[in-house]
Protein backbone atom coordinates (compact mmCIF):
# COMPACT_ATOMS: atom_id res chain seq x y z
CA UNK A 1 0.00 0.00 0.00
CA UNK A 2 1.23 3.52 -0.83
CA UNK A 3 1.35 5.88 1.86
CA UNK A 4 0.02 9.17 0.14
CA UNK A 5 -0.07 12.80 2.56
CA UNK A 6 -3.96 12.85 3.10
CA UNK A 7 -5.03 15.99 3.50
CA UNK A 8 -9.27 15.07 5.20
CA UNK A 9 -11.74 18.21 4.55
CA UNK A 10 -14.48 16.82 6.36
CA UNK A 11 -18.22 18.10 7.20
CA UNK A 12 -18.40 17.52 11.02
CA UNK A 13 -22.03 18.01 10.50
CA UNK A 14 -22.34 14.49 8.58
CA UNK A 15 -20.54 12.47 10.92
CA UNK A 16 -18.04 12.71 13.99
CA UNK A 17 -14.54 11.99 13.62
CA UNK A 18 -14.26 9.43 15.98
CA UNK A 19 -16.15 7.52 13.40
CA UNK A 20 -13.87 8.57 10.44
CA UNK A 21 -10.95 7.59 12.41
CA UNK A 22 -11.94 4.21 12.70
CA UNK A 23 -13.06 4.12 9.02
CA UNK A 24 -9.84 5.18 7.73
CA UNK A 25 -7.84 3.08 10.28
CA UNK A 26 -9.40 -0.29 9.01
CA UNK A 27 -8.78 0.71 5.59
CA UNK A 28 -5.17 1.22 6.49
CA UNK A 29 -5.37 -2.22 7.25
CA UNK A 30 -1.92 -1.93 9.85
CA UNK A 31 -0.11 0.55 7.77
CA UNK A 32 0.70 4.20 8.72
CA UNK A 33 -1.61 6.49 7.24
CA UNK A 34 0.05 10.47 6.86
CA UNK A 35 -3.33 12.25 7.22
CA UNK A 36 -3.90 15.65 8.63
CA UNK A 37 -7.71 17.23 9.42
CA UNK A 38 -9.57 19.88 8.06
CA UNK A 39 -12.78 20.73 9.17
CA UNK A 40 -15.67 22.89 7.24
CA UNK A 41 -17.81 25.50 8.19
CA UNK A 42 -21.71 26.57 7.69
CA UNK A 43 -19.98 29.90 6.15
CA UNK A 44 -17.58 27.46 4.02
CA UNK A 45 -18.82 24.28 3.17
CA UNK A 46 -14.62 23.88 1.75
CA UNK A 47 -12.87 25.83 -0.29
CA UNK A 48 -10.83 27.40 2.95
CA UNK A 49 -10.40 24.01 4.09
CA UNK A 50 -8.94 22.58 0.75
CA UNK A 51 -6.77 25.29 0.54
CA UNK A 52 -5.31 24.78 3.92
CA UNK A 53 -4.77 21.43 3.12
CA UNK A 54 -3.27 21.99 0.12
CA UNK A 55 -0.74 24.67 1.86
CA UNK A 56 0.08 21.70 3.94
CA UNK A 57 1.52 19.93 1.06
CA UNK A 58 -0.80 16.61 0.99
CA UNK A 59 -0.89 14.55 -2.02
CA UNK A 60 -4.55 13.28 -2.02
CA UNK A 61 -7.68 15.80 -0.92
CA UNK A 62 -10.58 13.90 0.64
CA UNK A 63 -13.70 15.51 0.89
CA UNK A 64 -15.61 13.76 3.26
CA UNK A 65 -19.14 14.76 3.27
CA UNK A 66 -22.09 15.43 1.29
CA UNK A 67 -22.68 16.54 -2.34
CA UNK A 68 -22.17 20.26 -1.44
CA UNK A 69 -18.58 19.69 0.28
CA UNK A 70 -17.74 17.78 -2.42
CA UNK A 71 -18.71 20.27 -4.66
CA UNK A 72 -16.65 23.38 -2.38
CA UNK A 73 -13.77 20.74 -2.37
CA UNK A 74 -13.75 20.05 -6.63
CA UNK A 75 -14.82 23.56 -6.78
CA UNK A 76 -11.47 25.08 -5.33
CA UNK A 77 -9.37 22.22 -6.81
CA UNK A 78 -10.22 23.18 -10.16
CA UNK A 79 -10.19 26.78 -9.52
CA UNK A 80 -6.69 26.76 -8.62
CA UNK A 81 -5.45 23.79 -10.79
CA UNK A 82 -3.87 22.15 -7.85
CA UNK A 83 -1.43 19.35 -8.80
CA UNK A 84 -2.82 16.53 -6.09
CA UNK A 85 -5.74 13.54 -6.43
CA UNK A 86 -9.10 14.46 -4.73
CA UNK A 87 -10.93 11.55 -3.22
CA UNK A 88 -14.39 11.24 -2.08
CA UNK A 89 -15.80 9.71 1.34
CA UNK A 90 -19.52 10.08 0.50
CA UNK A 91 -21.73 11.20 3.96
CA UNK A 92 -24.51 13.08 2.60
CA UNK A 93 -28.51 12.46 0.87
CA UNK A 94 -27.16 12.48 -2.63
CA UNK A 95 -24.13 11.80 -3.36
CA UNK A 96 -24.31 12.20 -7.08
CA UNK A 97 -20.83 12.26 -7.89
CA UNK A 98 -19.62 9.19 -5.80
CA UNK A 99 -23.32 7.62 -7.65
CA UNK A 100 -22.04 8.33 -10.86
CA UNK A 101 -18.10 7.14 -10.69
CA UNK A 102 -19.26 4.19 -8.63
CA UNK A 103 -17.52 5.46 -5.26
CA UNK A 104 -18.50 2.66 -2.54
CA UNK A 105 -21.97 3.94 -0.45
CA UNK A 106 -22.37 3.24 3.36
CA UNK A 107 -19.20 1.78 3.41
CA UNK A 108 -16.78 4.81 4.54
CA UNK A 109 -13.85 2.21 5.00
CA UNK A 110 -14.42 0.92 1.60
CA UNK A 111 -14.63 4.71 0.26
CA UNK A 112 -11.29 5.27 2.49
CA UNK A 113 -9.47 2.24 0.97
CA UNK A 114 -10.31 3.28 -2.56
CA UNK A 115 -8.84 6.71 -1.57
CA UNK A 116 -5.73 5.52 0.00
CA UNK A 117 -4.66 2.89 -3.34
CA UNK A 118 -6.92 4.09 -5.79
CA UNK A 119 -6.09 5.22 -9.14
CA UNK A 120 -7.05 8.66 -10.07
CA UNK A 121 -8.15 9.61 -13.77
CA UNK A 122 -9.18 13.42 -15.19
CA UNK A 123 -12.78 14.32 -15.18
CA UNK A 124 -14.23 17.41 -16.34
CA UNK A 125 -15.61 19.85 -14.48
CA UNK A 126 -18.70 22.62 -15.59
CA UNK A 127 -19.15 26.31 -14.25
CA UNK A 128 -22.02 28.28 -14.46
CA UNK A 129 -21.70 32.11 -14.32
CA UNK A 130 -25.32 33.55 -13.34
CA UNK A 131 -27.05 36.75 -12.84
CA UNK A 132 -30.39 37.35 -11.27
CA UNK A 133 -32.11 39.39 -8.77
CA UNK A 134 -29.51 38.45 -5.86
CA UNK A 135 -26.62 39.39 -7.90
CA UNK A 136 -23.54 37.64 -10.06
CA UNK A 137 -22.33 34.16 -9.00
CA UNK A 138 -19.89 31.77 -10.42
CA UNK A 139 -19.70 28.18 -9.40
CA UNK A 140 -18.42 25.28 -10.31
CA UNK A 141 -20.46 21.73 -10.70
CA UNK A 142 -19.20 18.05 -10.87
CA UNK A 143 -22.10 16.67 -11.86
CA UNK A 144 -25.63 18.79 -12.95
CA UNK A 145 -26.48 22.39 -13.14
CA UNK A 146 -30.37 24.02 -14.40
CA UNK A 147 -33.58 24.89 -13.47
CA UNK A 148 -36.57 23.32 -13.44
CA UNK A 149 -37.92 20.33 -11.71
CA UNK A 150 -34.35 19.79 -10.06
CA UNK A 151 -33.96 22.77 -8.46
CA UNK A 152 -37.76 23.22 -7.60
CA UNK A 153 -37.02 19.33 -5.51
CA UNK A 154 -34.06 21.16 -4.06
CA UNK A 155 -36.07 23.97 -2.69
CA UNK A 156 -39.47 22.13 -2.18
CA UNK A 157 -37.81 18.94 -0.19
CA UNK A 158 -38.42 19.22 4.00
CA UNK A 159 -35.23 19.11 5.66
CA UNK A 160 -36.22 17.00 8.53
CA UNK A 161 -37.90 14.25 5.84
CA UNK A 162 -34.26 14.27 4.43
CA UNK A 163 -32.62 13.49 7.33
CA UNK A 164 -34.86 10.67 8.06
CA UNK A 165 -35.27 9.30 4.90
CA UNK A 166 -32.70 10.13 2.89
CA UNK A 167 -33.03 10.18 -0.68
CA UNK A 168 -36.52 9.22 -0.65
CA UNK A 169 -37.31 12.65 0.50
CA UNK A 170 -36.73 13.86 -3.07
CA UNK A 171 -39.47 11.98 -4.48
CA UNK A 172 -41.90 13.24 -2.01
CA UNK A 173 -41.61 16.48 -2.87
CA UNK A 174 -41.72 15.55 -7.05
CA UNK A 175 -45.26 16.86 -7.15
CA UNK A 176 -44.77 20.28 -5.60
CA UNK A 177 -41.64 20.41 -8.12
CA UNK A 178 -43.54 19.63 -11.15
CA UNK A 179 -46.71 22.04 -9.64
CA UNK A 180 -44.12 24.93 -9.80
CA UNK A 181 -42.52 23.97 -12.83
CA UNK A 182 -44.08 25.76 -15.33
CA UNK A 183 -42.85 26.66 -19.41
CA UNK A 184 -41.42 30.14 -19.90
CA UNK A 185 -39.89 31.31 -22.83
CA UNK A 186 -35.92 31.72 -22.77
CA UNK A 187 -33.10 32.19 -25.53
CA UNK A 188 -30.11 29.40 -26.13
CA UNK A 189 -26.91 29.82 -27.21
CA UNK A 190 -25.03 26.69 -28.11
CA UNK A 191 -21.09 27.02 -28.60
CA UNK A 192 -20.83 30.37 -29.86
CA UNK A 193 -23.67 30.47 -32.09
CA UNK A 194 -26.39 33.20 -32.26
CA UNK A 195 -29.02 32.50 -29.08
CA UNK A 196 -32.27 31.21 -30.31
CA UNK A 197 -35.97 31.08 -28.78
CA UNK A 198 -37.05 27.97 -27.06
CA UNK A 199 -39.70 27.26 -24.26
CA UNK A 200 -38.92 25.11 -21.40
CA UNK A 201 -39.57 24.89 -17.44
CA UNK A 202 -36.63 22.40 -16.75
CA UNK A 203 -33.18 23.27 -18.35
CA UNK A 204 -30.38 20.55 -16.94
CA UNK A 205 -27.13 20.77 -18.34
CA UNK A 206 -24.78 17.49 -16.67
CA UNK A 207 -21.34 16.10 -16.91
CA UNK A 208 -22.78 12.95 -15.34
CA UNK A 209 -25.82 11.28 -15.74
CA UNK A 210 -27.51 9.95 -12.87
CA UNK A 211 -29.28 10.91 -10.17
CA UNK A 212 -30.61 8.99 -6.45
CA UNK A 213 -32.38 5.74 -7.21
CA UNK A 214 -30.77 4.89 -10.37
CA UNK A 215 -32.61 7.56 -12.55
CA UNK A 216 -30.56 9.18 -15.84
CA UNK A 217 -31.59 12.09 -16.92
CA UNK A 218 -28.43 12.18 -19.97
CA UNK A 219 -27.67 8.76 -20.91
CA UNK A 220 -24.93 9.87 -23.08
CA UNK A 221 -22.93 11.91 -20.20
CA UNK A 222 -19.38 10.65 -19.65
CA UNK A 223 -17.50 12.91 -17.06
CA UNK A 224 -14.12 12.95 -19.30
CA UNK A 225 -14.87 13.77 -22.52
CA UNK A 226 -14.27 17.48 -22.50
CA UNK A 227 -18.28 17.96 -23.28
CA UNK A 228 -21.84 18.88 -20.89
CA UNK A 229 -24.93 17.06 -22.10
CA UNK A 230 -28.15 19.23 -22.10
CA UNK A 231 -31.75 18.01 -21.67
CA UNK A 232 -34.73 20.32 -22.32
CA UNK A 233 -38.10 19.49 -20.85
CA UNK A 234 -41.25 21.57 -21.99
CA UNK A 235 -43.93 18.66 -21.20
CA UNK A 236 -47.59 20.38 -20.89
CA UNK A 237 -50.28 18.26 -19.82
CA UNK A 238 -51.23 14.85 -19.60
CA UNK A 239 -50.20 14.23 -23.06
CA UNK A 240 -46.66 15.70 -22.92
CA UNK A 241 -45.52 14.26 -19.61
CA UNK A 242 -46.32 11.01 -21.33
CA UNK A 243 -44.34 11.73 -24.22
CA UNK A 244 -41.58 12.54 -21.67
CA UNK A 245 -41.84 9.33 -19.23
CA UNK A 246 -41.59 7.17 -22.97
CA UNK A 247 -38.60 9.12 -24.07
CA UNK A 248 -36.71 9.00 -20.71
CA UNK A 249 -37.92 5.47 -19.44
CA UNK A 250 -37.91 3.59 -22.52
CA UNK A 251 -35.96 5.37 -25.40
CA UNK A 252 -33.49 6.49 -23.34
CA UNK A 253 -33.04 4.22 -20.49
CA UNK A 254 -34.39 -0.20 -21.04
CA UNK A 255 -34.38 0.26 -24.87
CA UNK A 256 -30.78 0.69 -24.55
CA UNK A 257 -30.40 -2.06 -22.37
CA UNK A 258 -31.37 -4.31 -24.54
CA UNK A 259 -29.65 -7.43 -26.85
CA UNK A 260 -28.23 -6.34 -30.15
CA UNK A 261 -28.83 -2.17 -28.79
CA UNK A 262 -26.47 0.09 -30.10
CA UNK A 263 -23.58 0.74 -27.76
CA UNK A 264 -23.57 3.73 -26.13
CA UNK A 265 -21.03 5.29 -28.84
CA UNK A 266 -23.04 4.69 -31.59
CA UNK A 267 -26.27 5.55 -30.72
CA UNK A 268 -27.26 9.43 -28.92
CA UNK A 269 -29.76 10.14 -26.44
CA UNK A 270 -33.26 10.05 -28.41
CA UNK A 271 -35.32 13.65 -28.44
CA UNK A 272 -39.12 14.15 -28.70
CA UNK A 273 -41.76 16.80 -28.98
CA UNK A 274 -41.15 16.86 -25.30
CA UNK A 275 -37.82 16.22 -24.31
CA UNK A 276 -34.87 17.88 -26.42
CA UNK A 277 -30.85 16.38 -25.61
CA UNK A 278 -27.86 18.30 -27.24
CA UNK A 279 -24.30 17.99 -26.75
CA UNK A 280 -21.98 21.37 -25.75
CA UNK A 281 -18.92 23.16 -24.15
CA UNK A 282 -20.77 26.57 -24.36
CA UNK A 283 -24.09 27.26 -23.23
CA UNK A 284 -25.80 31.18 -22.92
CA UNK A 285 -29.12 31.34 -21.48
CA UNK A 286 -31.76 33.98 -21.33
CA UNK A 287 -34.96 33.66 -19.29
CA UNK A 288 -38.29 35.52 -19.49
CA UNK A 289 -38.68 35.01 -15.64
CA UNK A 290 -36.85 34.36 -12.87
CA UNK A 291 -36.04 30.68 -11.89
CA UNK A 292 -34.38 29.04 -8.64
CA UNK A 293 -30.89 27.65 -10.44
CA UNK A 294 -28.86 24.84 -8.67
CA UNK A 295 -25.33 23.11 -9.25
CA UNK A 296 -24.76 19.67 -7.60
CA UNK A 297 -27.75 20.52 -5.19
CA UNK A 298 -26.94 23.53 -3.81
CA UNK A 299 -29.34 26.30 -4.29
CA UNK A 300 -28.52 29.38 -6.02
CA UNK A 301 -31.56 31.36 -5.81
CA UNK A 302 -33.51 33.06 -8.51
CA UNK A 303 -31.82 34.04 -11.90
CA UNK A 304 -32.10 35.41 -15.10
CA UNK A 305 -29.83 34.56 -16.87
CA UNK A 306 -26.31 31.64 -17.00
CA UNK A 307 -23.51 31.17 -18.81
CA UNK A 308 -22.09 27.27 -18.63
CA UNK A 309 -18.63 26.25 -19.47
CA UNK A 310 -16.72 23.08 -19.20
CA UNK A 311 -13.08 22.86 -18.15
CA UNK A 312 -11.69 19.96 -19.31
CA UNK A 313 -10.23 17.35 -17.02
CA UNK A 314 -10.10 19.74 -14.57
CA UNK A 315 -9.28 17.09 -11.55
CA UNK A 316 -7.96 14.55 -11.06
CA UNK A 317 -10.07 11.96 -8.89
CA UNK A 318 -9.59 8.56 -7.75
């Protein structure tokens, strides 16, 4: 076993460290583990953390916490193109990103051990610039950024239902997301070219693909290939939300499951009258109305407008 400088940002609101100490020390399995703490704040969910730890030297940045230290932690990381590995000790409801790269869940000391011997690989990460009625913001997302249903769950879901229930809390608040999701008119512009009129009420632009429960929203996302996959949803009615349950559900999810389907090179996420999927490394958008925005869960408030960029393997992540 290598013996990497751990550098542990960890939320002390998921977990005590009593806990993470014992975690880490049977994924050490009898060897001597370099690791020094760094605790988060409710005013910094990580970005001072990871730079402390990253002034002390370490090799290998842990965030050890939920999606939105994760986030903070990836955030900073690619911010200041730091040359170490971040690794991921999932605590929280989502976590989307460990979901997605297939990061052991409920099983710290399995999430330490990958950490500790691991082999890290690039993955991209997005930004979204936005402006709206709170002012300019500019943050970074490993997985999914938009409005729309997703943020409206974000917003809707009860706090206390999360804590007890965990990612099931999402779904009961689906219908108060899709209640206040309604179709406004905004303006796209794809990769330079001139912005164009669309209509929409959920706008989700992801560099990974799956969400709590085993749901994809962009089939087609891989988190290294320098690109965001977009999915438009203006479903009206009883008609269109049918149109969109087909295209997600069976187009775009068991169809491709299937013997003799395509492979997931050949064949590209399938559109409909409801559902619209694009690939991108630019994306402007203009909205009629204000919207609640949100990157990797965290809620940005209201805005009016968002520019989206990728950076191209941007971390490095084991």
């Amino acid at each position: 076993m290598t013996d990497p400088r751990i550098g542990l940002v960890w939320n002390p609101s998921k977990t005590g460290r009593d806990d993470l100490e014992a975690a880490l020390t049977a994924a050490a399995d009898g060897h001597d583990v370099d690791v020094t703490w760094f605790e988060t704040s409710e005013d910094d969910p990580g970005r001072a953390a990871t730079q402390a730890a990253l002034d002390a030297g370490v090799d290998v940045v842990a965030a050890a916490g939920g999606d939105g230290t994760v986030r903070a932690v990836a955030e900073h990381l690619a911010d200041t193109g730091a040359d170490v590995d971040l690794a991921v000790i999932p605590l929280g409801t989502g976590n989307l990103l460990a979901r997605n790269l297939e990061i052991p869940l409920g099983d710290t000391a399995a999430a330490f051990a990958r950490a500790l011997t691991g082999t890290a690989r690039p993955i991209d990460i997005g930004w979204a610039e936005v402006a709206g009625p709170a002012g300019d913001r500019r943050c970074a997302f490993a997985v999914m950024a938009g409005f729309g249903i997703d943020a409206h769950m974000i917003t809707e879901t009860d706090d206390d239902l999360k804590d007890k229930a965990g990612w099931l809390a999402y779904v009961e608040s689906l219908g108060r997301a899709v209640s206040a999701s309604e179709v406004i008119d905004i303006r796209l512009g794809l990769d330079g070219a001139d912005p164009t009129g669309q209509h929409a009420h959920t706008l989700i632009v992801g560099n990974c693909g799956t969400l709590q429960g085993g749901i994809t929203l962009l089939p087609d996302a891989d988190p290294a290939d320098g690109e965001l996959d977009l999915l438009l949803l203006n479903a009206d009615g009883v008609a269109g939300w049918m149109d969109t349950l087909r295209t997600m559900v069976w187009d775009n999810g068991l169809k491709r499951l299937l013997p003799g389907a395509a492979s997931a090179g050949d064949e590209r996420a399938v559109s409909s009258d409801s559902t619209e999927h694009r690939r991108l490394r630019i994306l402007e958008v203009e909205l009629a109305e204000p919207r609640a925005f949100e990157v990797d869960g965290d809620h940005l408030g209201e805005i009016t407008r968002a520019r989206i960029t990728v950076q191209p393997g941007a971390v490095r992540i084991r």
